[in-house]
PDB file of N, CA and C in Angstrom:
ATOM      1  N   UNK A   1      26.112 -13.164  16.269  1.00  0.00           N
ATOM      2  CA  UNK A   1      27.418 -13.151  15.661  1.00  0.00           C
ATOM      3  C   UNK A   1      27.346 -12.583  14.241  1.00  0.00           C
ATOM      4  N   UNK A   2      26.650 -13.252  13.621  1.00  0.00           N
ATOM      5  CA  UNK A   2      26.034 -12.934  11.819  1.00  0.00           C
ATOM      6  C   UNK A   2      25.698 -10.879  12.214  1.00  0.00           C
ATOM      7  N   UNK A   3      25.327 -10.799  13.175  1.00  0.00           N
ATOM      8  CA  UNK A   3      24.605  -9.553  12.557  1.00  0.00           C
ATOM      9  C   UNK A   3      25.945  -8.305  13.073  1.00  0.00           C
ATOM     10  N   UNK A   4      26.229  -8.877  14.656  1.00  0.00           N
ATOM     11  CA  UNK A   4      27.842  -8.047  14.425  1.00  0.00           C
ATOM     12  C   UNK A   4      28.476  -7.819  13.223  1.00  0.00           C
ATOM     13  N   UNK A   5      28.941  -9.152  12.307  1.00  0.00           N
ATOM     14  CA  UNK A   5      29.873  -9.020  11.401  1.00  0.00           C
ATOM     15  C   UNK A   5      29.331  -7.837  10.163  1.00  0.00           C
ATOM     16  N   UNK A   6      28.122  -8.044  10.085  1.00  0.00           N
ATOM     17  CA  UNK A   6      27.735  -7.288   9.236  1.00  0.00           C
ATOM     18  C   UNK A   6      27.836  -5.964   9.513  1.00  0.00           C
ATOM     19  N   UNK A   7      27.351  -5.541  10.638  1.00  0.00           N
ATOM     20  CA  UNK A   7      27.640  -3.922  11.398  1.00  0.00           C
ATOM     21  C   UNK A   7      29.110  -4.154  11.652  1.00  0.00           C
ATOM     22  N   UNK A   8      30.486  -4.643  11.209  1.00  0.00           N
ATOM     23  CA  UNK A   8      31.622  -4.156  10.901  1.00  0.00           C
ATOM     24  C   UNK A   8      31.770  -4.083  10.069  1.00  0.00           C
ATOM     25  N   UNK A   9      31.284  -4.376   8.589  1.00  0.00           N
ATOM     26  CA  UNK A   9      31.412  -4.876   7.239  1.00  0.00           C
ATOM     27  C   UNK A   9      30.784  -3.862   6.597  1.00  0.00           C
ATOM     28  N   UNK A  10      29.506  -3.315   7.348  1.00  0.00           N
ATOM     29  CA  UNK A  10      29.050  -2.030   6.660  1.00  0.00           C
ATOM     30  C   UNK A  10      29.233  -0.810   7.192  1.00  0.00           C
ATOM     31  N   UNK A  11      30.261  -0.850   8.346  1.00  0.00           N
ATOM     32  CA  UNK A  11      31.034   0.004   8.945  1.00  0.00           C
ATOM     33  C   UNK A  11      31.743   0.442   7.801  1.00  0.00           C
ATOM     34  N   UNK A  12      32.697  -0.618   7.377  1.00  0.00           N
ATOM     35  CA  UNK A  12      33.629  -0.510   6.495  1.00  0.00           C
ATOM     36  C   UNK A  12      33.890   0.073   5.466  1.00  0.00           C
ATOM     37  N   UNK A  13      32.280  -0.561   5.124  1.00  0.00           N
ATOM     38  CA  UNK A  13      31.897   0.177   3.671  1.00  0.00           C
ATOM     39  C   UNK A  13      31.689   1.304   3.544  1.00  0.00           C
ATOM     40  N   UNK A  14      31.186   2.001   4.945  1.00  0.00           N
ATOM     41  CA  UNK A  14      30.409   3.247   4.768  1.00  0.00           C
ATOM     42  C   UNK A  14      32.223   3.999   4.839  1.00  0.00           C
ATOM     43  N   UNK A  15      32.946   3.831   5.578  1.00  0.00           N
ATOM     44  CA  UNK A  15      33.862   4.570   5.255  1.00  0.00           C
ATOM     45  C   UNK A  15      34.620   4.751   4.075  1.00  0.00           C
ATOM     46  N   UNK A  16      34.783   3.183   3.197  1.00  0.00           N
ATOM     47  CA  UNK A  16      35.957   3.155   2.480  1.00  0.00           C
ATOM     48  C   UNK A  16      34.753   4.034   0.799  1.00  0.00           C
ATOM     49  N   UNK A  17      33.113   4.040   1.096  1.00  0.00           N
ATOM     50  CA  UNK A  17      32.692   4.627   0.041  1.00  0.00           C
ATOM     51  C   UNK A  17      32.482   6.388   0.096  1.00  0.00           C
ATOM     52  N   UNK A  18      32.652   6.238   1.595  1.00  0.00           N
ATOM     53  CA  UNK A  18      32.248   7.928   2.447  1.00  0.00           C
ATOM     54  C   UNK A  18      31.007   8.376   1.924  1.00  0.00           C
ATOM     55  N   UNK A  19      30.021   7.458   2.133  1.00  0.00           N
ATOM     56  CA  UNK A  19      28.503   7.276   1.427  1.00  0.00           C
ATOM     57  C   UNK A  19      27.900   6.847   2.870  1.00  0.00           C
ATOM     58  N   UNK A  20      26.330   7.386   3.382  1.00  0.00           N
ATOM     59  CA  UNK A  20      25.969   6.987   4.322  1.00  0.00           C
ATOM     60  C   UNK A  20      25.227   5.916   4.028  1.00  0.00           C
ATOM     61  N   UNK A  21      24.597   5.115   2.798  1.00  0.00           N
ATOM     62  CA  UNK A  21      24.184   4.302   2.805  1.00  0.00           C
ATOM     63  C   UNK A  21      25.047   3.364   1.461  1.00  0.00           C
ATOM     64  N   UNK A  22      26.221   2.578   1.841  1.00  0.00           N
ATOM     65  CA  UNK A  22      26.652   2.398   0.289  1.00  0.00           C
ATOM     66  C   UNK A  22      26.184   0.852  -0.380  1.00  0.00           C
ATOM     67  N   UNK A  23      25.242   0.577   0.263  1.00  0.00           N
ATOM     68  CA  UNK A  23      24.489  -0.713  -0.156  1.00  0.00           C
ATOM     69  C   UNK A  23      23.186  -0.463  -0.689  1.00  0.00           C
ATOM     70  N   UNK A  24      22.723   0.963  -0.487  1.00  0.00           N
ATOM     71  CA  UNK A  24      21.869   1.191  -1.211  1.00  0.00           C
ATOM     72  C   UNK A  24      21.238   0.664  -2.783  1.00  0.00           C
ATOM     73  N   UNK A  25      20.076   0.155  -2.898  1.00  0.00           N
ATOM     74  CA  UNK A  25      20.034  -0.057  -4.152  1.00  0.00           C
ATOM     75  C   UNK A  25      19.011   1.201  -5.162  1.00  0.00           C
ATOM     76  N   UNK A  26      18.123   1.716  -4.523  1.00  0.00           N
ATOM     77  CA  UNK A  26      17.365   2.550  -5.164  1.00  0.00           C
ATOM     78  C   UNK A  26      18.004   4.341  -4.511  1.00  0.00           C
ATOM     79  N   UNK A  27      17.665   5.415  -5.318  1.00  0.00           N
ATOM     80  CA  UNK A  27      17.780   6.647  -4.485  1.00  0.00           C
ATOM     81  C   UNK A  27      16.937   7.202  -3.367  1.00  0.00           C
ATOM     82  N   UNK A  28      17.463   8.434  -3.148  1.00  0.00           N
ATOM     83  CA  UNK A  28      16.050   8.712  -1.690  1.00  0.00           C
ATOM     84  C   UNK A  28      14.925   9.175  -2.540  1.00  0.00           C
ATOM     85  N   UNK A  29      14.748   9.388  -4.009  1.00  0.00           N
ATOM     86  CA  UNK A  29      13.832  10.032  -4.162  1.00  0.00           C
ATOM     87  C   UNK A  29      12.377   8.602  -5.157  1.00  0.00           C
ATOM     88  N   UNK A  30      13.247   7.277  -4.686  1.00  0.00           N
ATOM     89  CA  UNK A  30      11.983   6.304  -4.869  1.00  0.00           C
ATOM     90  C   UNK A  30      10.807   6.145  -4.202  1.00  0.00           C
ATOM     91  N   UNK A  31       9.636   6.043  -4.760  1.00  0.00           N
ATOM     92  CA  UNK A  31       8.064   5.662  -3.617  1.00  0.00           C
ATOM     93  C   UNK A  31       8.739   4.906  -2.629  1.00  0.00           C
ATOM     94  N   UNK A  32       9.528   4.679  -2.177  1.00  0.00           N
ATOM     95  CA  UNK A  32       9.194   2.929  -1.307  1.00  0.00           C
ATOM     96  C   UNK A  32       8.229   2.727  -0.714  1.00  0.00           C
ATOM     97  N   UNK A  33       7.713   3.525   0.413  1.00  0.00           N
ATOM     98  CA  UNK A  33       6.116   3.074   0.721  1.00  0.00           C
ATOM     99  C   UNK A  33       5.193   2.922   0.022  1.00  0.00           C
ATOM    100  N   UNK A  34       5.049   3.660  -1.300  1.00  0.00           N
ATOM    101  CA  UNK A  34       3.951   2.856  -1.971  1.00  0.00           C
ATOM    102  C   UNK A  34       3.930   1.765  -2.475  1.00  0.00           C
ATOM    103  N   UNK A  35       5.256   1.722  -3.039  1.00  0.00           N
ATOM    104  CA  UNK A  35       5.572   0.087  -3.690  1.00  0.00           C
ATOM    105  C   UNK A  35       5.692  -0.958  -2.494  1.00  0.00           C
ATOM    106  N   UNK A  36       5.804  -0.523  -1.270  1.00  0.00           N
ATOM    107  CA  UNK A  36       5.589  -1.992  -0.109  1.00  0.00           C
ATOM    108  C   UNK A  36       4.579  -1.752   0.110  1.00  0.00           C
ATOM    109  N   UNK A  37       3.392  -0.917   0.045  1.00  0.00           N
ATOM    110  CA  UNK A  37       2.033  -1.328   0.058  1.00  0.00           C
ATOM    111  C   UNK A  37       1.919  -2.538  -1.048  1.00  0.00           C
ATOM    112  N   UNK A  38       1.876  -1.841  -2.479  1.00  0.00           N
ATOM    113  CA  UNK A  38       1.700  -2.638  -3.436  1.00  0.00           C
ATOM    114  C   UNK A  38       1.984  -3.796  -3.597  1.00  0.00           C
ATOM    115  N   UNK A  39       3.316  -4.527  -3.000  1.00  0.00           N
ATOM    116  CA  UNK A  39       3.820  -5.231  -2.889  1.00  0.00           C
ATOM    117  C   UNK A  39       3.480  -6.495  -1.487  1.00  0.00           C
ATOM    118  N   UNK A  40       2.984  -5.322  -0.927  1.00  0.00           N
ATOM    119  CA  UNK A  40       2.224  -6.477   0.514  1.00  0.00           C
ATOM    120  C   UNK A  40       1.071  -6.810  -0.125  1.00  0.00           C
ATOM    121  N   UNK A  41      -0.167  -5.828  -0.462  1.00  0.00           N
ATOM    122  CA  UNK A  41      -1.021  -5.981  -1.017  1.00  0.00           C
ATOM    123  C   UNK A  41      -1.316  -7.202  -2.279  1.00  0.00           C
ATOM    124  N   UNK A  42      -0.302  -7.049  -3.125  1.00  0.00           N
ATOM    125  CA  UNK A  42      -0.071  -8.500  -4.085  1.00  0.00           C
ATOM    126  C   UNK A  42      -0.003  -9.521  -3.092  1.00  0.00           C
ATOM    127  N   UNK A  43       1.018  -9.876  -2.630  1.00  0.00           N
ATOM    128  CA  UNK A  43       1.366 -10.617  -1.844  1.00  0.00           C
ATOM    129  C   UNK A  43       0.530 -11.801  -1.015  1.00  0.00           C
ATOM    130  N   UNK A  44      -0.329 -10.458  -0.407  1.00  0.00           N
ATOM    131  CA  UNK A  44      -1.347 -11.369   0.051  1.00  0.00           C
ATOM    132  C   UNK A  44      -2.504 -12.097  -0.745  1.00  0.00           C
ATOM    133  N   UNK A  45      -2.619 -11.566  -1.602  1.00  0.00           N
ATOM    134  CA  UNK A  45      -4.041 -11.702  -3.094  1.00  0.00           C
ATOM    135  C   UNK A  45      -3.457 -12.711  -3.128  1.00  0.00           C
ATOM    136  N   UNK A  46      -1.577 -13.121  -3.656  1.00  0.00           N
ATOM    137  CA  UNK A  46      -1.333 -14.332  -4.302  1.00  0.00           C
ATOM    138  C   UNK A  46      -1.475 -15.435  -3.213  1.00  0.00           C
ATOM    139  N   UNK A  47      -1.296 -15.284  -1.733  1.00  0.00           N
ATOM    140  CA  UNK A  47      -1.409 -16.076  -0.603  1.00  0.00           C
ATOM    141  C   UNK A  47      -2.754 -16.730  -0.640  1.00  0.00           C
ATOM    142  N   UNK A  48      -3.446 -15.787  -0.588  1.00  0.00           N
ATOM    143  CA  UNK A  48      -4.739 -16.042  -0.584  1.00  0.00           C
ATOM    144  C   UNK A  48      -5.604 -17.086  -1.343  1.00  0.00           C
ATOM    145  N   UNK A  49      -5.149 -16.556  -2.837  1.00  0.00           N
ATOM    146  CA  UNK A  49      -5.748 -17.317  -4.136  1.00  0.00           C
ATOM    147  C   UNK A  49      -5.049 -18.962  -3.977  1.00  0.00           C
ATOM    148  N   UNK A  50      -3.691 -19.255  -3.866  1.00  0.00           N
ATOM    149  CA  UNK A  50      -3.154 -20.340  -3.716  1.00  0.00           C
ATOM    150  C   UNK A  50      -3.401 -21.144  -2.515  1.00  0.00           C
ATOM    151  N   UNK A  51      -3.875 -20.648  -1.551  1.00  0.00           N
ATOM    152  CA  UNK A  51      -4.801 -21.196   0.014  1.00  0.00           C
ATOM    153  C   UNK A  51      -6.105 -21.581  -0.644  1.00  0.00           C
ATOM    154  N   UNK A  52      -7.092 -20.689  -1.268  1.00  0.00           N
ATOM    155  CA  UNK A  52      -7.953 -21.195  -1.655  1.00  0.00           C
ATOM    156  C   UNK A  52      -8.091 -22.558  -2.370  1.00  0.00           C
ATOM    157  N   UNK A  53      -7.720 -22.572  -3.835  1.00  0.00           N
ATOM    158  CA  UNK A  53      -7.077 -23.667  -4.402  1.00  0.00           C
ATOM    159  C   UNK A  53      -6.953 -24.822  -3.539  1.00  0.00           C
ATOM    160  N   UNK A  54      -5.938 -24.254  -3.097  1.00  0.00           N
ATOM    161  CA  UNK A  54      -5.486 -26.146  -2.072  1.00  0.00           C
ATOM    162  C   UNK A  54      -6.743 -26.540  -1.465  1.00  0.00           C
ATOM    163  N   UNK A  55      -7.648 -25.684  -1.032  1.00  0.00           N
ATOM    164  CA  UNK A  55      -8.649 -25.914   0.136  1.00  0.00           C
ATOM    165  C   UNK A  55      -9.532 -26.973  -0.536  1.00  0.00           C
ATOM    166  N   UNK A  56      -9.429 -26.223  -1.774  1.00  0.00           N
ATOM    167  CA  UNK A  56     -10.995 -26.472  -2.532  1.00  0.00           C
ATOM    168  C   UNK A  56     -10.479 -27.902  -3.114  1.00  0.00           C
ATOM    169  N   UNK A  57      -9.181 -28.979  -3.040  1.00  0.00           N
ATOM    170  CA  UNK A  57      -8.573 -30.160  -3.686  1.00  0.00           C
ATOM    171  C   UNK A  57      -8.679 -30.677  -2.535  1.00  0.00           C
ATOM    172  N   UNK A  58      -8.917 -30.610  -1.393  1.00  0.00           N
ATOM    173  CA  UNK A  58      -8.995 -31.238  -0.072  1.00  0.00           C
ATOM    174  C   UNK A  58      -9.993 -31.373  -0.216  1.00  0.00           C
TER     175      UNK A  58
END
């Protein structure tokens, strides 16, 4: 239901902005794949380090 409404809602949008993406937050000409490497890559370091920790208080 949630995800219909949204594919009418950004139906909507895309017409009333006549923009193919008008929720866009960055342009087409940002890294994004490098920064979701970077960003997975952190991600997991911080997962990791805070798993450790707990392990090592057990």
């Amino acid at each position: 239901m949630g995800e219909s409404l949204f594919g009418v809602l950004n139906a909507g949008l895309i017409v009333g902005f006549n923009k193919d993406a008008p929720l866009a937050v960055v342009g087409s000409g940002f890294p994004a794949e490098i920064t979701g490497v970077l960003g997975f890559a952190g991600l997991i370091a911080l997962l990791y380090s805070w798993l450790t920790r707990r392990a090592r208080r057990a």
